[in-house]
PDB file of N, CA and C in Angstrom:
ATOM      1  N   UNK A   1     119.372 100.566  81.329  1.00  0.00           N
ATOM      2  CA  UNK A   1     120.537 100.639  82.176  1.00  0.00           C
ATOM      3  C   UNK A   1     120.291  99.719  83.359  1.00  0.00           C
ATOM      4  N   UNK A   2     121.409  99.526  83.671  1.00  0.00           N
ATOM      5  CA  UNK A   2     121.230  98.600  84.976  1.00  0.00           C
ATOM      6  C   UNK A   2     120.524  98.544  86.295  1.00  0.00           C
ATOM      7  N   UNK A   3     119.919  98.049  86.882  1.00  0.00           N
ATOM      8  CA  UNK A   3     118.939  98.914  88.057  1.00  0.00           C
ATOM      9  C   UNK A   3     119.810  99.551  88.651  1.00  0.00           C
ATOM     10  N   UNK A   4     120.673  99.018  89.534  1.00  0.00           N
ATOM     11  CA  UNK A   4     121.542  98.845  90.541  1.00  0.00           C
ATOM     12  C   UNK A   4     122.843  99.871  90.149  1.00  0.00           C
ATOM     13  N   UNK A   5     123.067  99.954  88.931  1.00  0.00           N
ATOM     14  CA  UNK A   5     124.206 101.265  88.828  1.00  0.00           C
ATOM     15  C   UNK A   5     123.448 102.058  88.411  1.00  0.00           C
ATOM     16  N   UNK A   6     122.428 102.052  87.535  1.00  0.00           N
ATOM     17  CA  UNK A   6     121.632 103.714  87.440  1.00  0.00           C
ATOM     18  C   UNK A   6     121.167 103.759  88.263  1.00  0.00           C
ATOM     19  N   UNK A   7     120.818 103.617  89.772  1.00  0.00           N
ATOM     20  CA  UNK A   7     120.621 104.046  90.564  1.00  0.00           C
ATOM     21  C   UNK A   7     121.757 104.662  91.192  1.00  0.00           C
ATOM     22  N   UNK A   8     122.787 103.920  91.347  1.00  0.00           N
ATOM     23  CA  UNK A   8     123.770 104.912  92.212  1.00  0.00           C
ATOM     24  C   UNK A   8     124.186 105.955  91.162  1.00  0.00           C
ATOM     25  N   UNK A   9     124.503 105.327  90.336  1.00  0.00           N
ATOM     26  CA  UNK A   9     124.709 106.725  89.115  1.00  0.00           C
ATOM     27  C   UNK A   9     123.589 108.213  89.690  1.00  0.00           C
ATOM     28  N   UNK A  10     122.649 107.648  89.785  1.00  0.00           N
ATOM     29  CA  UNK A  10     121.259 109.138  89.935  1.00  0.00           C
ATOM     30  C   UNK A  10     121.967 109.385  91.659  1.00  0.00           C
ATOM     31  N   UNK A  11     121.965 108.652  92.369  1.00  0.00           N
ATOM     32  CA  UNK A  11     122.021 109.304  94.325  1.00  0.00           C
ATOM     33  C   UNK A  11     122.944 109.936  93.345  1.00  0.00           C
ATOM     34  N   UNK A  12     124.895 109.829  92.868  1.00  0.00           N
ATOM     35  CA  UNK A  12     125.728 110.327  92.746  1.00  0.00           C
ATOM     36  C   UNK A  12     125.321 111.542  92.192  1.00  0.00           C
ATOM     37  N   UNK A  13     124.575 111.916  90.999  1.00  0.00           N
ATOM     38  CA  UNK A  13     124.754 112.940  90.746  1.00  0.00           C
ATOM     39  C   UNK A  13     123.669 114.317  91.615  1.00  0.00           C
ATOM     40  N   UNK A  14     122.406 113.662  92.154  1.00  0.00           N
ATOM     41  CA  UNK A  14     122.005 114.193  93.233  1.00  0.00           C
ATOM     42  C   UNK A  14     122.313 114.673  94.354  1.00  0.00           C
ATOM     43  N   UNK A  15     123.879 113.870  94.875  1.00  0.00           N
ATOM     44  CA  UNK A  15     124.028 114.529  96.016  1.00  0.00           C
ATOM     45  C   UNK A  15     125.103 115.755  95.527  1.00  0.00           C
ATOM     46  N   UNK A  16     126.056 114.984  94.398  1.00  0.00           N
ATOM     47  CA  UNK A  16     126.946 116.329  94.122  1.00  0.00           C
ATOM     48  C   UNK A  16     126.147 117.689  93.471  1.00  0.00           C
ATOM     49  N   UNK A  17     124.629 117.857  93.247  1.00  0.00           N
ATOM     50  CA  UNK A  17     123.929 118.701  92.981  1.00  0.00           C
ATOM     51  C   UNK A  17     123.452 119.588  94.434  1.00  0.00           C
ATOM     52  N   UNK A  18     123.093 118.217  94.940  1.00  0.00           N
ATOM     53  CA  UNK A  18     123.063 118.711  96.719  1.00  0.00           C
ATOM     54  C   UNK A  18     124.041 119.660  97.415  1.00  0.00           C
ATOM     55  N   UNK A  19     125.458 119.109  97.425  1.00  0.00           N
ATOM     56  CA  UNK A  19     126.485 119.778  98.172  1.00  0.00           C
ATOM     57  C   UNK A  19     126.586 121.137  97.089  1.00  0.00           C
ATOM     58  N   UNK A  20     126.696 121.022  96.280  1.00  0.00           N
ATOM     59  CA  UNK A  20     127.081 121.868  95.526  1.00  0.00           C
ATOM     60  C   UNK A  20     126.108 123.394  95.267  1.00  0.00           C
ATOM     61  N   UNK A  21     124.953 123.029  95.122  1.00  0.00           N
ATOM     62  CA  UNK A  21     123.748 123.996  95.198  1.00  0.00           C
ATOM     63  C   UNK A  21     123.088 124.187  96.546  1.00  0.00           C
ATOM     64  N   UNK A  22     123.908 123.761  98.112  1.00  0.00           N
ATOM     65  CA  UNK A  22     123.200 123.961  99.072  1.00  0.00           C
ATOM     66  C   UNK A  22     122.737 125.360  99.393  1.00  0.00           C
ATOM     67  N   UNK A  23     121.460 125.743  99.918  1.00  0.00           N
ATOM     68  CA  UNK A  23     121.143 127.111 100.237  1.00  0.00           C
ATOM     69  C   UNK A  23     120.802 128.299  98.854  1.00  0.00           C
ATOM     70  N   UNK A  24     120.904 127.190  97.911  1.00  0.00           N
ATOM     71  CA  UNK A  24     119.955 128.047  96.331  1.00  0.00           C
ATOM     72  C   UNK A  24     119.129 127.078  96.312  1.00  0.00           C
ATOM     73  N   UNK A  25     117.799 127.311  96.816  1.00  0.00           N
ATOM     74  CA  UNK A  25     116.629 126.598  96.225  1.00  0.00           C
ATOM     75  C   UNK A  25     116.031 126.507  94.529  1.00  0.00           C
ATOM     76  N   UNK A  26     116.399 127.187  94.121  1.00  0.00           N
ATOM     77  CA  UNK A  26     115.988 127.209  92.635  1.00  0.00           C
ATOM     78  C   UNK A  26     117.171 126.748  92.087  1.00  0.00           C
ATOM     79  N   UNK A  27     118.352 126.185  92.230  1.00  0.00           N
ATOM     80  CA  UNK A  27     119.285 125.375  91.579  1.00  0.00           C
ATOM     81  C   UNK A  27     118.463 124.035  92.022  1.00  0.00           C
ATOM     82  N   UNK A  28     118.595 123.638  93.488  1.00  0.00           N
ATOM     83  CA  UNK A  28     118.469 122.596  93.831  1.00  0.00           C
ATOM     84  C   UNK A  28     117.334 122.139  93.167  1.00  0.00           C
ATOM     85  N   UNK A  29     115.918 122.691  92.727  1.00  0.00           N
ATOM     86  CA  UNK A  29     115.008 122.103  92.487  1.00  0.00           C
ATOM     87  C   UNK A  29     114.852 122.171  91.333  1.00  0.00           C
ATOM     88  N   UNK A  30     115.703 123.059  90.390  1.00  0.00           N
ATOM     89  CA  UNK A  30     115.618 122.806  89.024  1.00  0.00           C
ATOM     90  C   UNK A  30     116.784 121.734  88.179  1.00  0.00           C
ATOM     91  N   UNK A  31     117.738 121.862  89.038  1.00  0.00           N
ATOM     92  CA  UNK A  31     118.775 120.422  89.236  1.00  0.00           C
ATOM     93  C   UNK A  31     118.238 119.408  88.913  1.00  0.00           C
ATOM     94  N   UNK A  32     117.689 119.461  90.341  1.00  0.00           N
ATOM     95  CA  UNK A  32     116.920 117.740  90.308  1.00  0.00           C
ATOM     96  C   UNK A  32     116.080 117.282  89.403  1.00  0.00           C
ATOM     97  N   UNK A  33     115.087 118.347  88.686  1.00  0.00           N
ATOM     98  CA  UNK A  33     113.874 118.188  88.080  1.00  0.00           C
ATOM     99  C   UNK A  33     114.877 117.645  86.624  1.00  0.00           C
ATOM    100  N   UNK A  34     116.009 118.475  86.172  1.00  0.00           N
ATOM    101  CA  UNK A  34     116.463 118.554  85.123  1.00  0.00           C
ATOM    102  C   UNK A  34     117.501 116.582  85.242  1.00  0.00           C
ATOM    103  N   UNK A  35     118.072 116.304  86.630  1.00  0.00           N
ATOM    104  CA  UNK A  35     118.651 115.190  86.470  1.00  0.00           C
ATOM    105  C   UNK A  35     117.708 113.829  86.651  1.00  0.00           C
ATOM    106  N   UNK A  36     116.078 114.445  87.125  1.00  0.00           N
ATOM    107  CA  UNK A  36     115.747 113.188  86.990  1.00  0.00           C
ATOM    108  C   UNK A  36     115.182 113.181  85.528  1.00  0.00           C
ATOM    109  N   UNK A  37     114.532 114.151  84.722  1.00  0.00           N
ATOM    110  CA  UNK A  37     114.517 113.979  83.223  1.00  0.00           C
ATOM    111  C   UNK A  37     115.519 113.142  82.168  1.00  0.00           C
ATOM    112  N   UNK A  38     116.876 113.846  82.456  1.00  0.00           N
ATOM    113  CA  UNK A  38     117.426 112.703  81.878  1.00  0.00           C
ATOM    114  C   UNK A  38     117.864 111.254  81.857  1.00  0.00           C
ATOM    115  N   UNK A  39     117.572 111.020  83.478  1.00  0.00           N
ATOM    116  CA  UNK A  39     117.616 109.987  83.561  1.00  0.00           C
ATOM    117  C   UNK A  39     116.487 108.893  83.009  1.00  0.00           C
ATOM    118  N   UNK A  40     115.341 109.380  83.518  1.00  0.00           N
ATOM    119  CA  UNK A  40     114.185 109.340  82.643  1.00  0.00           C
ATOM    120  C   UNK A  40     114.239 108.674  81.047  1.00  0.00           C
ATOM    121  N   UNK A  41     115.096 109.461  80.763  1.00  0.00           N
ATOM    122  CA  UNK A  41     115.305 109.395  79.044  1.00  0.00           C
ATOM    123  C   UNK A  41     116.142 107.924  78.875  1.00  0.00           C
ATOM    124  N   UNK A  42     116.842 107.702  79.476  1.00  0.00           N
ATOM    125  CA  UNK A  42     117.649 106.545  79.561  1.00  0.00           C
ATOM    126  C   UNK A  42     117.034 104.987  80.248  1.00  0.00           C
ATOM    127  N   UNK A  43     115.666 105.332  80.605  1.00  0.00           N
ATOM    128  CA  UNK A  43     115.369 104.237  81.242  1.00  0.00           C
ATOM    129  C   UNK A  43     115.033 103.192  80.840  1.00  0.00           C
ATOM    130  N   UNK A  44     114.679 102.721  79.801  1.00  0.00           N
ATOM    131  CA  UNK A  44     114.562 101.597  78.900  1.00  0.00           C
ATOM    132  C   UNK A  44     115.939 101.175  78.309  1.00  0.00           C
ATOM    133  N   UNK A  45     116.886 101.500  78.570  1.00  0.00           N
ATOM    134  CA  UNK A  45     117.940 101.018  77.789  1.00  0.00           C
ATOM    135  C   UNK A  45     118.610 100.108  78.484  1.00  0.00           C
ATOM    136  N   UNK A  46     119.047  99.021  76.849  1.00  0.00           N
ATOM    137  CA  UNK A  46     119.236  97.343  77.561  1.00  0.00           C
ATOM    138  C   UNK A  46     120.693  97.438  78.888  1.00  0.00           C
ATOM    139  N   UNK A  47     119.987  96.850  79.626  1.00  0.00           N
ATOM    140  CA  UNK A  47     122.076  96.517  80.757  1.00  0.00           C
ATOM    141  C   UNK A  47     122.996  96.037  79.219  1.00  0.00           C
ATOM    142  N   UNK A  48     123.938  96.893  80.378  1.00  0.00           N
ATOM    143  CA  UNK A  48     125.235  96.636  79.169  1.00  0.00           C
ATOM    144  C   UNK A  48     125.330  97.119  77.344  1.00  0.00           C
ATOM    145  N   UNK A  49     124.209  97.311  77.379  1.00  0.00           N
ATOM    146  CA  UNK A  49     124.413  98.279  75.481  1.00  0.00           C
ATOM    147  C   UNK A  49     125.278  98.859  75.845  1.00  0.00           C
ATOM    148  N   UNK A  50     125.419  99.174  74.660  1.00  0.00           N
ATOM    149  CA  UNK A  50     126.903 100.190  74.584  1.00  0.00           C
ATOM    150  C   UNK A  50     126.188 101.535  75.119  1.00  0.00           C
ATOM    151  N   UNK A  51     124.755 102.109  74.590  1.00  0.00           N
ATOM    152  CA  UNK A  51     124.107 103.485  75.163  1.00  0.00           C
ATOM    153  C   UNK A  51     124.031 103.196  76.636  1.00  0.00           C
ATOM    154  N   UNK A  52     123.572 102.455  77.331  1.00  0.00           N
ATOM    155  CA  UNK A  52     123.816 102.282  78.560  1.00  0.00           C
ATOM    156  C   UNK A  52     125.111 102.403  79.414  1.00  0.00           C
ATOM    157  N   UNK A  53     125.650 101.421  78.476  1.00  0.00           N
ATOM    158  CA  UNK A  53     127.247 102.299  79.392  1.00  0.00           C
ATOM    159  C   UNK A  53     127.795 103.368  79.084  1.00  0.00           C
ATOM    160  N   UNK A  54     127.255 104.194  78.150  1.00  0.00           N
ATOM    161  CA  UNK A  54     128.117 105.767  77.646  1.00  0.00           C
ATOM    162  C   UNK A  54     126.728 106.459  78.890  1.00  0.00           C
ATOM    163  N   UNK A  55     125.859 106.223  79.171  1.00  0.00           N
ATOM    164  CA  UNK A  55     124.628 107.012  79.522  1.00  0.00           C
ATOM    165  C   UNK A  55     125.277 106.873  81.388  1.00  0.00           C
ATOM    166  N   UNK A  56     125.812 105.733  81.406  1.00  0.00           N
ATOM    167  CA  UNK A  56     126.439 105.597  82.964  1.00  0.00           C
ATOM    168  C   UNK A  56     127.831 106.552  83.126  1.00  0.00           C
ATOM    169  N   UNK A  57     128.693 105.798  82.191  1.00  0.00           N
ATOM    170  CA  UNK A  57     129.977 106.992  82.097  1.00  0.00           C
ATOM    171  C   UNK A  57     129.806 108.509  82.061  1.00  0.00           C
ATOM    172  N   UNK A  58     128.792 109.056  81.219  1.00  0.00           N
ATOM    173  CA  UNK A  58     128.019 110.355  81.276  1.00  0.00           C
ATOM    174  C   UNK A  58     127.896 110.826  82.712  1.00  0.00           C
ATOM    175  N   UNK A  59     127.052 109.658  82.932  1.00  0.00           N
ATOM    176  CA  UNK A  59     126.221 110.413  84.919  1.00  0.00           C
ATOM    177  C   UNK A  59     127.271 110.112  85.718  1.00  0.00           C
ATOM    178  N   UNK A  60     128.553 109.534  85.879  1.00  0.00           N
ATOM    179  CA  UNK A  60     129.244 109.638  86.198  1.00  0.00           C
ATOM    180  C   UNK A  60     130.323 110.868  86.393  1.00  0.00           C
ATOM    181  N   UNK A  61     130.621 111.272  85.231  1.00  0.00           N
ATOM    182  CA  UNK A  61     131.204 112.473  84.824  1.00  0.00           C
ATOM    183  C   UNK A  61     130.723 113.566  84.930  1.00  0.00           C
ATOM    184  N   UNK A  62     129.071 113.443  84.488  1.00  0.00           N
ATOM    185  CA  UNK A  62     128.575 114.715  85.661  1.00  0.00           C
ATOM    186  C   UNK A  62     128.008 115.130  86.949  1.00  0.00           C
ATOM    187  N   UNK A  63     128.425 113.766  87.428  1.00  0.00           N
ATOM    188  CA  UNK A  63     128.979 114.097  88.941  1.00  0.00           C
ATOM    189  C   UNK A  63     130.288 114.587  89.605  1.00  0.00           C
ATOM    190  N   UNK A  64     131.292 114.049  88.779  1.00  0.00           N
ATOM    191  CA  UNK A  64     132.013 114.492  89.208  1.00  0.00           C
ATOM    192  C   UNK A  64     132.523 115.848  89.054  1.00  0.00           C
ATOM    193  N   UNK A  65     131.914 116.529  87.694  1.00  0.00           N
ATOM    194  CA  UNK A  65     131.902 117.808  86.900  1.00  0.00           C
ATOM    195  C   UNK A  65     131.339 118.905  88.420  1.00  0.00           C
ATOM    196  N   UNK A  66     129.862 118.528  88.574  1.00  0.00           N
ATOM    197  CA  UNK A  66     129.207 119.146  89.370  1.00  0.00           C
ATOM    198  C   UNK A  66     129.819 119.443  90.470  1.00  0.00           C
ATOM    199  N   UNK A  67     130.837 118.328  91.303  1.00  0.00           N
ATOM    200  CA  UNK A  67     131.555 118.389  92.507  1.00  0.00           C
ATOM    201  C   UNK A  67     132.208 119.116  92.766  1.00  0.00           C
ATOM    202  N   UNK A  68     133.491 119.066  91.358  1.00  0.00           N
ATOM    203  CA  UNK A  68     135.016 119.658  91.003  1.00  0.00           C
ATOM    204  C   UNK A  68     134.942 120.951  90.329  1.00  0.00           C
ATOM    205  N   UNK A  69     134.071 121.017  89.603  1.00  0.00           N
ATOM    206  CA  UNK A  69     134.230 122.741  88.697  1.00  0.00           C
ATOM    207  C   UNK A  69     133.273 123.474  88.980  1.00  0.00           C
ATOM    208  N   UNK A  70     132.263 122.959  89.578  1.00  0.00           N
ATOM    209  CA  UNK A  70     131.446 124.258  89.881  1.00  0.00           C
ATOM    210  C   UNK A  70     131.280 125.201  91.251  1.00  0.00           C
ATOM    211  N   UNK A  71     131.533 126.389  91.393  1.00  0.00           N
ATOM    212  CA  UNK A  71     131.674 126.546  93.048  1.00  0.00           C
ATOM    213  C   UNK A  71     130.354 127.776  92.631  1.00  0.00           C
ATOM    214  N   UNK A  72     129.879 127.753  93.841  1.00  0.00           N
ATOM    215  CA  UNK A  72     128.547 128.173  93.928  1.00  0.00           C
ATOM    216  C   UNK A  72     129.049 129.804  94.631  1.00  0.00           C
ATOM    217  N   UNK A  73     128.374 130.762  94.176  1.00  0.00           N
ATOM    218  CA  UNK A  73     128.622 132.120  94.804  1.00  0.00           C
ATOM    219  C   UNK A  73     127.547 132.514  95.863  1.00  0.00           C
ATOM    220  N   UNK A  74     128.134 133.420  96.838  1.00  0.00           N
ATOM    221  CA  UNK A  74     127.250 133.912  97.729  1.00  0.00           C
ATOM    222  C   UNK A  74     127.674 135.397  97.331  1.00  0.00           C
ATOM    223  N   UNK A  75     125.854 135.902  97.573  1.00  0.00           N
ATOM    224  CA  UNK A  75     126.118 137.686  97.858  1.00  0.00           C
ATOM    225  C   UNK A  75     126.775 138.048  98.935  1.00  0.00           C
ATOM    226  N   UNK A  76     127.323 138.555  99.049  1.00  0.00           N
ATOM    227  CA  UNK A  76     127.846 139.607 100.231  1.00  0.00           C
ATOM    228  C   UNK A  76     127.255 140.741 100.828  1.00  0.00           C
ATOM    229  N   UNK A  77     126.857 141.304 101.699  1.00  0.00           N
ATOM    230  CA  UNK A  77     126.350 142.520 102.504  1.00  0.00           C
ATOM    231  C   UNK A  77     126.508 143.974 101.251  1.00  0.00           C
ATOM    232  N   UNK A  78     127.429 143.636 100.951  1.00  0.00           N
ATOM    233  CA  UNK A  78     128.180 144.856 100.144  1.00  0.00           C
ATOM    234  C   UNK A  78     127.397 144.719  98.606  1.00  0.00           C
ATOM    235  N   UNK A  79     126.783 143.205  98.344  1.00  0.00           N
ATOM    236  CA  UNK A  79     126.251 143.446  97.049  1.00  0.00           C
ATOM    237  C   UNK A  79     127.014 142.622  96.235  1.00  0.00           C
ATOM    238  N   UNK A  80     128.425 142.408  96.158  1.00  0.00           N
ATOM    239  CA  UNK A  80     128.926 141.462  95.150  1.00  0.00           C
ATOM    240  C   UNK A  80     129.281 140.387  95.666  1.00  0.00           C
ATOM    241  N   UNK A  81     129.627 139.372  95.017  1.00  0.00           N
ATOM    242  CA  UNK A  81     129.335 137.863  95.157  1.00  0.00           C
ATOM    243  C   UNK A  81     130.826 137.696  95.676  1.00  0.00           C
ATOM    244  N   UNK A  82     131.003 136.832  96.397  1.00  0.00           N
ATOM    245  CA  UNK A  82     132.405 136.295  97.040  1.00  0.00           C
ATOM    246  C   UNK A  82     132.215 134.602  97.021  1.00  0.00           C
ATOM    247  N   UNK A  83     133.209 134.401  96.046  1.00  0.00           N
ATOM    248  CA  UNK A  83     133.622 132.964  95.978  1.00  0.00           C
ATOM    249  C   UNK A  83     134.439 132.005  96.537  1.00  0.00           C
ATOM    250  N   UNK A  84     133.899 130.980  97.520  1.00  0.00           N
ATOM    251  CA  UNK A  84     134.561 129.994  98.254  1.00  0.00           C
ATOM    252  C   UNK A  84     135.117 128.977  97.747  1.00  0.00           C
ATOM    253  N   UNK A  85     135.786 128.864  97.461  1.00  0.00           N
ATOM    254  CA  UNK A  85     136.663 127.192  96.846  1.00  0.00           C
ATOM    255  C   UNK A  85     136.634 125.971  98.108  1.00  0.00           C
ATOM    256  N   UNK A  86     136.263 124.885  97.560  1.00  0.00           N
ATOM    257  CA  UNK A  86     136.496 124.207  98.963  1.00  0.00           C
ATOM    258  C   UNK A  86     137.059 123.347  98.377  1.00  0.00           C
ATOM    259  N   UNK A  87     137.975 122.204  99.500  1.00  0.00           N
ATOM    260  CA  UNK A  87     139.079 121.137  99.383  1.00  0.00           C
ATOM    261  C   UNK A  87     138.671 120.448  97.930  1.00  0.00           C
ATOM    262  N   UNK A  88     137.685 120.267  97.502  1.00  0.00           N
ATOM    263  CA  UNK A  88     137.536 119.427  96.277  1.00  0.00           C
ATOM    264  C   UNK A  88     137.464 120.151  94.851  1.00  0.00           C
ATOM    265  N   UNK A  89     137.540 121.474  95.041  1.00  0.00           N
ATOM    266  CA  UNK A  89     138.202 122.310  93.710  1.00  0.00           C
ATOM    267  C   UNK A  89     140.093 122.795  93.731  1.00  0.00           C
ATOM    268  N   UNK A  90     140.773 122.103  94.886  1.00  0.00           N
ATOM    269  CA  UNK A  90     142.317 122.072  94.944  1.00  0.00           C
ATOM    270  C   UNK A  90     142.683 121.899  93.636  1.00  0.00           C
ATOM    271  N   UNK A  91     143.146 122.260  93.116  1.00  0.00           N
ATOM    272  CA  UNK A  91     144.016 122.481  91.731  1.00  0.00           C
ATOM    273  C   UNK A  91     143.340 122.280  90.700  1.00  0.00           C
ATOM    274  N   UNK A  92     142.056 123.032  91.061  1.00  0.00           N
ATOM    275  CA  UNK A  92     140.919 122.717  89.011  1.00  0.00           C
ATOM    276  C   UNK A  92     141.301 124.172  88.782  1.00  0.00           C
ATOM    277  N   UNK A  93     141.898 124.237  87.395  1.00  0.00           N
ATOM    278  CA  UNK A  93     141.825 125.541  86.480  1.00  0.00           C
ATOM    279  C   UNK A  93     140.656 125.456  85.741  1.00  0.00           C
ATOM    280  N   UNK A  94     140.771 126.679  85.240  1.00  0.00           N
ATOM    281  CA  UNK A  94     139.622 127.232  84.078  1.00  0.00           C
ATOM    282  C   UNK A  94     140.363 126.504  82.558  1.00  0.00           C
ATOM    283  N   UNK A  95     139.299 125.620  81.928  1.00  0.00           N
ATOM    284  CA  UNK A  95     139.929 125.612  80.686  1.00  0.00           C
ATOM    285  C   UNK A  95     139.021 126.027  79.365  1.00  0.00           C
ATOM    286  N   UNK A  96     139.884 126.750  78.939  1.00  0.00           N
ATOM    287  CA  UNK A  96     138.758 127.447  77.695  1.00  0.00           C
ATOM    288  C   UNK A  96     139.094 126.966  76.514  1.00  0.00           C
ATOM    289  N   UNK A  97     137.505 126.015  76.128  1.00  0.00           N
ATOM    290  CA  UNK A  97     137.556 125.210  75.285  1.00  0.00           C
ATOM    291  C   UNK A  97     137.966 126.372  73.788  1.00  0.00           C
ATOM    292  N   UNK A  98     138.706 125.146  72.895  1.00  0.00           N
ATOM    293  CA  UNK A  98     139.296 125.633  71.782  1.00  0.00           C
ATOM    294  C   UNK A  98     137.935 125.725  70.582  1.00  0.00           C
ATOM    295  N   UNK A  99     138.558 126.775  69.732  1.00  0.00           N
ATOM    296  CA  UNK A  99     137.256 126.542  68.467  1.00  0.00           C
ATOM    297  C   UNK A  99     136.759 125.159  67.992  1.00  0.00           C
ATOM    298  N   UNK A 100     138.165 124.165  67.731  1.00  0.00           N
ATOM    299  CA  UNK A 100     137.858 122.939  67.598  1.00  0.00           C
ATOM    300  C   UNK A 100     136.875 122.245  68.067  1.00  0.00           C
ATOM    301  N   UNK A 101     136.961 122.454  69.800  1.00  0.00           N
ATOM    302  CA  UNK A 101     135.850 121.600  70.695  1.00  0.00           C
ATOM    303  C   UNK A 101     134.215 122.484  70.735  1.00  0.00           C
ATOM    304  N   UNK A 102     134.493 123.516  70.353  1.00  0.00           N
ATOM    305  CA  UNK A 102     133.616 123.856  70.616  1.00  0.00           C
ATOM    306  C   UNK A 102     132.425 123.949  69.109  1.00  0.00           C
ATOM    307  N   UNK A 103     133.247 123.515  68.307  1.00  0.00           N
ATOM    308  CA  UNK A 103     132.522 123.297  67.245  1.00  0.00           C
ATOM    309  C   UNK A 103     131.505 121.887  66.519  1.00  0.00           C
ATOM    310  N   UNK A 104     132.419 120.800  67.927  1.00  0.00           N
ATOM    311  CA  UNK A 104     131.716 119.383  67.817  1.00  0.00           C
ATOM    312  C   UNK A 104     130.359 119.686  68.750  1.00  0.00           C
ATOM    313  N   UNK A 105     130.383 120.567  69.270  1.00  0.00           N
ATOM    314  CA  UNK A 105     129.486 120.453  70.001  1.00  0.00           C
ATOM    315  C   UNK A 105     127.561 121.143  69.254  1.00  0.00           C
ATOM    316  N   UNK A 106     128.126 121.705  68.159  1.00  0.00           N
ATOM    317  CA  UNK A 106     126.950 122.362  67.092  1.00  0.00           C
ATOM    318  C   UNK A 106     126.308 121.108  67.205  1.00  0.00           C
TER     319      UNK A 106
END
């Protein structure tokens, strides 16, 4: 992959791991451990292959995945978790993948 976009590709998905897992240390550090592995995995691959650019479009998408759909829970005093939405989950629904999709994925 390219130096220069798999690198921003990796800050990108690091920081949306960052904002997103702030104040859970065991997300944040198993996050990271887990996004620099795969990046890892991708590091020999030629600029511009076609695996290189699906491996960029990928870290792309799961940055933006990480940003937009995931909202992180806090306990509450009381014991159950209370969930904050912030400005960058504005209009994400839940979508529940169909048997179809979920069968490419075997």
């Amino acid at each position: 992959m390219a130096a220069a976009e798999g690198l921003a590709a990796y800050r990108a998905v690091l920081r949306a791991a960052r904002r997103t897992f702030s104040g859970d240390q065991l997300m944040l550090t198993e996050s990271a451990v887990e996004i620099r592995r795969r990046f890892e995995e991708h590091r020999r691959l030629a600029p511009g292959s076609e695996d290189a650019v699906r491996a960029l479009s990928d870290a792309r998408e799961a940055a933006h995945f990480i940003t937009n759909m995931i909202v992180q829970a806090q306990r509450a005093p009381s014991g159950s978790f209370v969930v904050k939405p912030e400005k960058a989950h504005a209009g994400a629904t839940l979508e529940i993948p169909s048997e179809e999709i979920l069968s490419t994925l075997k």
